[in-house]
PDB file of N, CA and C in Angstrom:
ATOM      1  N   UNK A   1       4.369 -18.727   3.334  1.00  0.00           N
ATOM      2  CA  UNK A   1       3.234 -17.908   2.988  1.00  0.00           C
ATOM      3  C   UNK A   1       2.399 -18.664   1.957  1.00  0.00           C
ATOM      4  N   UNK A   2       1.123 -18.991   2.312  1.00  0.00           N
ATOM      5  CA  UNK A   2       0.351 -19.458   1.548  1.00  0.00           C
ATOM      6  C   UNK A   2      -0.543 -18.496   0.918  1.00  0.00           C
ATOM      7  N   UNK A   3      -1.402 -19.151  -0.586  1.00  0.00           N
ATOM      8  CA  UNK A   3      -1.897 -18.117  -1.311  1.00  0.00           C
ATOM      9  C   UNK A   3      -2.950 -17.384  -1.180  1.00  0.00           C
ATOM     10  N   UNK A   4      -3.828 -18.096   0.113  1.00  0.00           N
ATOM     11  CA  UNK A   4      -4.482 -16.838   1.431  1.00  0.00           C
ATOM     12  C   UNK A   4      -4.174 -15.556   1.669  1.00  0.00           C
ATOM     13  N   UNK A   5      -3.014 -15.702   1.862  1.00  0.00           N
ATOM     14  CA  UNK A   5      -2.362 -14.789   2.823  1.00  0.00           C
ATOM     15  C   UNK A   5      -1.711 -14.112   1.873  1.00  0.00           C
ATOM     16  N   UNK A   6      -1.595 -13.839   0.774  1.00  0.00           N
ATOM     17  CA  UNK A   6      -1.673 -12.887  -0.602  1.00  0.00           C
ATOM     18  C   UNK A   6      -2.532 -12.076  -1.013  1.00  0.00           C
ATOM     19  N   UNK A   7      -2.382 -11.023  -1.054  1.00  0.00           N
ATOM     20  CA  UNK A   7      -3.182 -10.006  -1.492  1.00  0.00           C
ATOM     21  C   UNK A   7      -3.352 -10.204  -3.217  1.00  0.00           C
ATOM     22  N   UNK A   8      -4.766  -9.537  -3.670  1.00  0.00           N
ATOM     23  CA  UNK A   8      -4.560  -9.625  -5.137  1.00  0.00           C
ATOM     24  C   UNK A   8      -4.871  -8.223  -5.481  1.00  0.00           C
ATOM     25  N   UNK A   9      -4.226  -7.330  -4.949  1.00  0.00           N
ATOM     26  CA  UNK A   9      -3.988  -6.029  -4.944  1.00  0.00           C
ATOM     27  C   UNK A   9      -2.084  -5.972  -5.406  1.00  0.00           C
ATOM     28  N   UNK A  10      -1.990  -5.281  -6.753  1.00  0.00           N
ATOM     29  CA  UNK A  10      -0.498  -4.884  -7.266  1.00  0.00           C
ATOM     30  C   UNK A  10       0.267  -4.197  -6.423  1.00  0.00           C
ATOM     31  N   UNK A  11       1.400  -4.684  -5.942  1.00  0.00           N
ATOM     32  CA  UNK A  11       2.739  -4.719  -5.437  1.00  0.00           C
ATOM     33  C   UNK A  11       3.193  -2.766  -6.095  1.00  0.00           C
ATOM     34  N   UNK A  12       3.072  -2.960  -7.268  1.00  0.00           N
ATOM     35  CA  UNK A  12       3.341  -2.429  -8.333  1.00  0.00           C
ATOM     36  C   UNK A  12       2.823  -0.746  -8.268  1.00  0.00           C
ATOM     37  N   UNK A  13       1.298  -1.238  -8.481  1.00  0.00           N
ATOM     38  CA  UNK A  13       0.538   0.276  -8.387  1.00  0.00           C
ATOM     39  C   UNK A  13       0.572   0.496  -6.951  1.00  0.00           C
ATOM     40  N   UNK A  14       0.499   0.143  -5.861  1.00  0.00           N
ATOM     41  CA  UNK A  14       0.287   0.690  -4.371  1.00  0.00           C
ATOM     42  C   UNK A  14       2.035   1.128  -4.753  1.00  0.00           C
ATOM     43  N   UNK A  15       2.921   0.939  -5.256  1.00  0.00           N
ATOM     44  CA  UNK A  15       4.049   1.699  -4.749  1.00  0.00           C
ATOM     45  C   UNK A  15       4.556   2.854  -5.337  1.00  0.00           C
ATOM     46  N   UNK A  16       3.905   2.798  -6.948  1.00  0.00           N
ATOM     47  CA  UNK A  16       3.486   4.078  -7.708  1.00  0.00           C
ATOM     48  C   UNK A  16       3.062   5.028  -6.719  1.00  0.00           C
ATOM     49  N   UNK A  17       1.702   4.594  -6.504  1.00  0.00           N
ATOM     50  CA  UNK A  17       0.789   5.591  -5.392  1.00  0.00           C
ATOM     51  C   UNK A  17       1.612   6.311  -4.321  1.00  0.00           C
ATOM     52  N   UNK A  18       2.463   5.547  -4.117  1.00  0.00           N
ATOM     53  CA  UNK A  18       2.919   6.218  -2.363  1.00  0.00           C
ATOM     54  C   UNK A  18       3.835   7.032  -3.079  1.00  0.00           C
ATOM     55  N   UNK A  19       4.737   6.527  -4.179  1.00  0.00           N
ATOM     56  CA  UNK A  19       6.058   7.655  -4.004  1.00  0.00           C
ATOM     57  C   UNK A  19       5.278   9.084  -5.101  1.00  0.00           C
ATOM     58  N   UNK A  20       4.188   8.702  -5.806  1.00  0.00           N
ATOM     59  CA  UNK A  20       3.761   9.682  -6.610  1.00  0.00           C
ATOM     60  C   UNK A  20       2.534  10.354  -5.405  1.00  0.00           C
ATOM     61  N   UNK A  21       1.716   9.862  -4.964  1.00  0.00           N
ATOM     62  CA  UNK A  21       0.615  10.608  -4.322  1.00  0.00           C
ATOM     63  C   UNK A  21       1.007  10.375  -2.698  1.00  0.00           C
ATOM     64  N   UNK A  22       2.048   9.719  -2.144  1.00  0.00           N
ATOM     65  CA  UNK A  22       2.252   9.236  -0.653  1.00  0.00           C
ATOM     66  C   UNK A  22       1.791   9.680   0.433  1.00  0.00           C
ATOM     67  N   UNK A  23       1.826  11.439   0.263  1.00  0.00           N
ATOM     68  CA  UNK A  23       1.071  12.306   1.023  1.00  0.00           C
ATOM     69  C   UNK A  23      -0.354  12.448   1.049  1.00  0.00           C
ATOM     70  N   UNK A  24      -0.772  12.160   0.438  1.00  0.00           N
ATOM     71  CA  UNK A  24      -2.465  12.407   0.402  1.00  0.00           C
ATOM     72  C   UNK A  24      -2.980  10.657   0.697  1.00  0.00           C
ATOM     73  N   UNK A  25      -2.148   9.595   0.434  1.00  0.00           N
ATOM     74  CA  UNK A  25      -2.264   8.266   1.295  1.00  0.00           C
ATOM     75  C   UNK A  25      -3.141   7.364   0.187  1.00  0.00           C
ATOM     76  N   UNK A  26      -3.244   7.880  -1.377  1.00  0.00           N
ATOM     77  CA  UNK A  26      -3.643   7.373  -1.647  1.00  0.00           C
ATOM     78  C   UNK A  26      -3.390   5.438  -2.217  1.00  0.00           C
ATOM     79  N   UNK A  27      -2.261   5.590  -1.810  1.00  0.00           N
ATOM     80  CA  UNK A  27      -1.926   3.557  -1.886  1.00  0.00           C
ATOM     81  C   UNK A  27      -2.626   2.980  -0.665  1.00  0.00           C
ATOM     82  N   UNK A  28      -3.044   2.971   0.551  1.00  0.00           N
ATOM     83  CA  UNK A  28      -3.700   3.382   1.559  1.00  0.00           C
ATOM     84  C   UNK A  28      -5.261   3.084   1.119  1.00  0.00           C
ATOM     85  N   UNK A  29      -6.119   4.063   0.291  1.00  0.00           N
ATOM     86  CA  UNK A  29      -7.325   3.341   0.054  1.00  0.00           C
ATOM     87  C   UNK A  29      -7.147   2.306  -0.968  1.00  0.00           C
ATOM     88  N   UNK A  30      -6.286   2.393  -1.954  1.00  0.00           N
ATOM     89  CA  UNK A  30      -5.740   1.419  -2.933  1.00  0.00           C
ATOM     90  C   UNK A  30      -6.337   0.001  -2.431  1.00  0.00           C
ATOM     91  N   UNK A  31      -5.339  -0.484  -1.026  1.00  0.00           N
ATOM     92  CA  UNK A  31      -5.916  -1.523  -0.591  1.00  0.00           C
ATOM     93  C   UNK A  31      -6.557  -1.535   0.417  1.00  0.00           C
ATOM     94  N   UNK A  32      -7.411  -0.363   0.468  1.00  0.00           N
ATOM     95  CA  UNK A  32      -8.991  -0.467   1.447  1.00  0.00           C
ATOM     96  C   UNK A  32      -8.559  -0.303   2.414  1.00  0.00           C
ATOM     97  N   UNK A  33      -7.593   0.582   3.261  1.00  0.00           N
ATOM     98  CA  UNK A  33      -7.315   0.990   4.243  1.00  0.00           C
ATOM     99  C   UNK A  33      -7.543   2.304   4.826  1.00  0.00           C
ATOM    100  N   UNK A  34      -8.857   2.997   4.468  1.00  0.00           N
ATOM    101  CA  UNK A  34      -9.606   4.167   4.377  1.00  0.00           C
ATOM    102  C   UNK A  34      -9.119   4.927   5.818  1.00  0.00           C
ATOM    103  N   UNK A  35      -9.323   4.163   6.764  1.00  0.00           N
ATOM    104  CA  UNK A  35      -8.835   5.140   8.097  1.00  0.00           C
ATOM    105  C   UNK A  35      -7.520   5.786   8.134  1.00  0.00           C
ATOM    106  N   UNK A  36      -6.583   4.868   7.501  1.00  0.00           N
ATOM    107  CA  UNK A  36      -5.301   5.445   7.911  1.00  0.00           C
ATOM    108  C   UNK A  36      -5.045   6.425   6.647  1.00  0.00           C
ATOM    109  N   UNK A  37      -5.771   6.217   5.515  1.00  0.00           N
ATOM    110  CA  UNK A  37      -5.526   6.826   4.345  1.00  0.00           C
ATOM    111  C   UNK A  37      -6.088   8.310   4.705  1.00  0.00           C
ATOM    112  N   UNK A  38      -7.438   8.543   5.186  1.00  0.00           N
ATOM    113  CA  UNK A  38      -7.604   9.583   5.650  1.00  0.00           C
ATOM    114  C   UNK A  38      -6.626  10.310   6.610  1.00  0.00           C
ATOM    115  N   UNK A  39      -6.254   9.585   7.565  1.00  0.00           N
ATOM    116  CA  UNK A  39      -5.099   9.917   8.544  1.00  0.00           C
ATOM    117  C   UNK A  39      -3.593  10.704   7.618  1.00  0.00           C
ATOM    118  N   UNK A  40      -3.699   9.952   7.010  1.00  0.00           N
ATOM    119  CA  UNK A  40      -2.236  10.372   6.173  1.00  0.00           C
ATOM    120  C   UNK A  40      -2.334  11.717   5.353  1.00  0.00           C
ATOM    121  N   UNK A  41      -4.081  11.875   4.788  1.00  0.00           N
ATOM    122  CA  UNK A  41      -4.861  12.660   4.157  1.00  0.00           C
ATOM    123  C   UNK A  41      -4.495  13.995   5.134  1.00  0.00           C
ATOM    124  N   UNK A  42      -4.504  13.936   6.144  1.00  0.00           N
ATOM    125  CA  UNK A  42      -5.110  15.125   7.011  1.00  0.00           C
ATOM    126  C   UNK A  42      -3.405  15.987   7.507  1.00  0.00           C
ATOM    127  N   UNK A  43      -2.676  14.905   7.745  1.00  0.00           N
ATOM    128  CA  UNK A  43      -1.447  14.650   8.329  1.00  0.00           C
ATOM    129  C   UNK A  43      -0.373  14.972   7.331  1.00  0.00           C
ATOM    130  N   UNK A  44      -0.723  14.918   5.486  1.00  0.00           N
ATOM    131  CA  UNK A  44      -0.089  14.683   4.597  1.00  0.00           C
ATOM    132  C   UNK A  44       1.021  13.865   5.023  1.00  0.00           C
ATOM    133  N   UNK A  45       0.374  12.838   5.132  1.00  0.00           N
ATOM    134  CA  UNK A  45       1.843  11.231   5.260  1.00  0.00           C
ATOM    135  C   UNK A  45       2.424  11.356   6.138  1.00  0.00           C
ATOM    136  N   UNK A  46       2.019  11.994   7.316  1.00  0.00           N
ATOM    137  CA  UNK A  46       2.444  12.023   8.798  1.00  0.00           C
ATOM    138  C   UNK A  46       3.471  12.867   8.816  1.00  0.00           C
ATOM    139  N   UNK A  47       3.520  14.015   7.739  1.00  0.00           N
ATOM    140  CA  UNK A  47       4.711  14.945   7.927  1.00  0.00           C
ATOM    141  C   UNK A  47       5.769  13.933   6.932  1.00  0.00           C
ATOM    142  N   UNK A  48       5.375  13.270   6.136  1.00  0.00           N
ATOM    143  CA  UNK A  48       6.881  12.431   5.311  1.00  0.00           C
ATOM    144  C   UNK A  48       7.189  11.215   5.853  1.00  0.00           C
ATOM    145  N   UNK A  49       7.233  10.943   6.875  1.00  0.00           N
ATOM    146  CA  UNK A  49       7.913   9.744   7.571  1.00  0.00           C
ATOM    147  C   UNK A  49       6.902   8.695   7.475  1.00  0.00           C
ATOM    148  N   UNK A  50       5.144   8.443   7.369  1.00  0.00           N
ATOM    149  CA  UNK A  50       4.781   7.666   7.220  1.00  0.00           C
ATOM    150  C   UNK A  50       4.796   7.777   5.792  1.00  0.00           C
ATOM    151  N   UNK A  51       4.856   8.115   4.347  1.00  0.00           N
ATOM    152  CA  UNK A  51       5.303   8.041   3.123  1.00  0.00           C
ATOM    153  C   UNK A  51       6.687   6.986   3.485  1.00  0.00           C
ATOM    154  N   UNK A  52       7.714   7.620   3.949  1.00  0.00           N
ATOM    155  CA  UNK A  52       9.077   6.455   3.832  1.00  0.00           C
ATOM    156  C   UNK A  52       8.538   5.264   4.441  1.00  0.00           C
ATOM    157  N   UNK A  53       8.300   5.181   5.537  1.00  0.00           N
ATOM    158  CA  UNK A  53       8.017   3.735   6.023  1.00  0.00           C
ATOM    159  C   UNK A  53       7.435   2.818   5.006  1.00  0.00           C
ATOM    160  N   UNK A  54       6.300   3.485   4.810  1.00  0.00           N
ATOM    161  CA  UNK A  54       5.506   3.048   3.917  1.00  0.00           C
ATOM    162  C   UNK A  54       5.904   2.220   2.351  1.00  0.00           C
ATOM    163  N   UNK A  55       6.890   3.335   1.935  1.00  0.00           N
ATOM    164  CA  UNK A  55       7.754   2.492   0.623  1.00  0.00           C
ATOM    165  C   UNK A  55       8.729   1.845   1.088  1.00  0.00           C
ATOM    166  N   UNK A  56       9.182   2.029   2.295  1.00  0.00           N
ATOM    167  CA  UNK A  56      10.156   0.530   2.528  1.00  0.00           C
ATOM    168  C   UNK A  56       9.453  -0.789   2.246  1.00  0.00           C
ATOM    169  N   UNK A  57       8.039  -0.340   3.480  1.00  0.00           N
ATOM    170  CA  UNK A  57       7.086  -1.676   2.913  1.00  0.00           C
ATOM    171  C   UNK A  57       6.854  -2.239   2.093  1.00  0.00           C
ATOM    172  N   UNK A  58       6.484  -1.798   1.427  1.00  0.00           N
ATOM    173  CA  UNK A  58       5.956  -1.854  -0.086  1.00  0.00           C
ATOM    174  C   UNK A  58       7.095  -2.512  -0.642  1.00  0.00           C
ATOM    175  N   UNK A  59       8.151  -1.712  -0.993  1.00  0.00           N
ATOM    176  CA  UNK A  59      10.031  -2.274  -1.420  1.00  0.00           C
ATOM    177  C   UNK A  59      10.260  -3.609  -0.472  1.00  0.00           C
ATOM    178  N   UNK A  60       9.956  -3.744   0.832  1.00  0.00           N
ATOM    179  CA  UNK A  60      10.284  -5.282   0.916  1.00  0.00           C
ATOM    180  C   UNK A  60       9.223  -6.425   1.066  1.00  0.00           C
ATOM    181  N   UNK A  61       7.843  -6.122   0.506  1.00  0.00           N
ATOM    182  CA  UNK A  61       6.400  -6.921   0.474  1.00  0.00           C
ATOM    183  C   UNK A  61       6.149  -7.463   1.652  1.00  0.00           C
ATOM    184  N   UNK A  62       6.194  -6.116   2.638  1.00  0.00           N
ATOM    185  CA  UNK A  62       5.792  -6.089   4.313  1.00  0.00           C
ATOM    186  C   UNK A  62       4.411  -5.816   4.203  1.00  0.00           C
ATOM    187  N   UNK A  63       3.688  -5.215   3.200  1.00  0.00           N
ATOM    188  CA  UNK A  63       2.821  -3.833   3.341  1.00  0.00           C
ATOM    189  C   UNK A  63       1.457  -4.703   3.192  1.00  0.00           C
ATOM    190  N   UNK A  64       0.765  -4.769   3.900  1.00  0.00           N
ATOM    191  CA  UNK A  64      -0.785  -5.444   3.808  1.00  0.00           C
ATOM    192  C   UNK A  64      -1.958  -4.780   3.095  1.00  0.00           C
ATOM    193  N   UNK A  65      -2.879  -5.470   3.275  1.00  0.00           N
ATOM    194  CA  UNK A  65      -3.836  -4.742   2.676  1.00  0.00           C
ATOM    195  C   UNK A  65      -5.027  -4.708   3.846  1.00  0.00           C
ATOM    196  N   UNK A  66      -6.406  -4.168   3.605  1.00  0.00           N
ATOM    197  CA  UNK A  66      -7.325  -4.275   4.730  1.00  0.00           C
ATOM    198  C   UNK A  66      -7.632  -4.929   5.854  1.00  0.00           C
ATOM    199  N   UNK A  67      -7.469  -6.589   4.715  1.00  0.00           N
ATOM    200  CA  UNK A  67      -7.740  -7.995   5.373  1.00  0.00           C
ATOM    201  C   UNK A  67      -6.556  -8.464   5.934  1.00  0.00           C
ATOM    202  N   UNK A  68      -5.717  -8.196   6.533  1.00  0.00           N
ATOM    203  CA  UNK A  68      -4.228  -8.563   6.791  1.00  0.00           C
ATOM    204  C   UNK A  68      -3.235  -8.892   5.634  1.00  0.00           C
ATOM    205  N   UNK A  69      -3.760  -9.127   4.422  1.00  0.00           N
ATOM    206  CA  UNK A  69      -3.177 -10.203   3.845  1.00  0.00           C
ATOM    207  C   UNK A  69      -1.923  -9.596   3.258  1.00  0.00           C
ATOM    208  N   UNK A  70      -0.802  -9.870   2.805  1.00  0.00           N
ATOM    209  CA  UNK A  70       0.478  -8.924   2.080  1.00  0.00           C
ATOM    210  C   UNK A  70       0.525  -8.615   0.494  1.00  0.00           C
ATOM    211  N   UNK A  71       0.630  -7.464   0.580  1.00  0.00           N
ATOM    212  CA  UNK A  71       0.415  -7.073  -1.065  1.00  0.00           C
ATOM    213  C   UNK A  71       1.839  -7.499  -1.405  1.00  0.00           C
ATOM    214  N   UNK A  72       2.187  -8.283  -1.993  1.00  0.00           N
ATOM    215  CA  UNK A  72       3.598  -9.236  -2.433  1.00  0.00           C
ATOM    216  C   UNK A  72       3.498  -8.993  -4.177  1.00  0.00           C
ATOM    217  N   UNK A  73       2.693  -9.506  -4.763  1.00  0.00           N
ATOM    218  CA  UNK A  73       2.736  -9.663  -6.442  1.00  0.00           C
ATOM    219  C   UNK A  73       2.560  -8.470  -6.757  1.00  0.00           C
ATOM    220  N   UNK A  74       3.853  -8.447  -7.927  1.00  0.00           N
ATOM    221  CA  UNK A  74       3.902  -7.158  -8.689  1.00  0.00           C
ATOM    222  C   UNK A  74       2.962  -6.655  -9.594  1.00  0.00           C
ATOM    223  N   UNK A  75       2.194  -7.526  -9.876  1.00  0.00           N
ATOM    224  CA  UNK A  75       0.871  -7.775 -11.145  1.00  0.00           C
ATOM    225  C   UNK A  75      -0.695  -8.278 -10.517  1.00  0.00           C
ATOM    226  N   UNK A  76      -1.433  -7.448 -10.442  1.00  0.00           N
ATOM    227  CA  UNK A  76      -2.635  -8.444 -10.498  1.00  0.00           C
ATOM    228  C   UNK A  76      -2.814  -9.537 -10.909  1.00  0.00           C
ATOM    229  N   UNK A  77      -3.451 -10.725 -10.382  1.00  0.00           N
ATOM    230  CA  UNK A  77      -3.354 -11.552 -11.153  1.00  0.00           C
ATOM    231  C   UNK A  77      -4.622 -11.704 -12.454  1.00  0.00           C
ATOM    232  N   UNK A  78      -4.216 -12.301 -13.180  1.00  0.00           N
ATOM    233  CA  UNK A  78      -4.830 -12.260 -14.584  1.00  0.00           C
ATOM    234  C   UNK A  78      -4.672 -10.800 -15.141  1.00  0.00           C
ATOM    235  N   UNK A  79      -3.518 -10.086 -14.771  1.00  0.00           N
ATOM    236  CA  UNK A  79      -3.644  -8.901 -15.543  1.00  0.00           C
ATOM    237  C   UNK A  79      -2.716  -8.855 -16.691  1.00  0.00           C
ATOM    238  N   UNK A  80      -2.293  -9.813 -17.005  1.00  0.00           N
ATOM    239  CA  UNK A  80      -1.049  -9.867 -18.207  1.00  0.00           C
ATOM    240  C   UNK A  80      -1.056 -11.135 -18.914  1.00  0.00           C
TER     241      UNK A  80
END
């Protein structure tokens, strides 16, 4: 994985988001993924099961962001 293909969207806060707001999808617009975030919005997290999937993702830095790229780093960068 090259540093392309890295998101500079936090690992960190998108996984806050899901297990604190998961249902309403807000890790989802986090990294600009507005359709499905609405989807999850309407669905509240697909009934639960897209919330779990979702923090597995996230828990094993599967979970992308808009542009394909993988939200992997726990920190923004330059945020510390």
């Amino acid at each position: 994985m090259n540093e392309s293909d890295i998101s500079p969207k936090s690992r960190l806060v998108a996984l806050l988001l899901c297990i604190i707001f998961g249902a309403l999808g807000f890790h989802r617009f986090y990294v600009g993924k507005v359709g499905t975030g609405l989807l999850m919005l309407l669905t509240l997290g697909g009934f639960g099961i897209w919330v779990l999937i979702d923090t597995i993702l996230i828990l094993t830095g599967s979970f992308t962001d808009s542009e394909g790229r993988t939200v992997f780093r726990w920190f923004e960068p330059g945020s510390i």
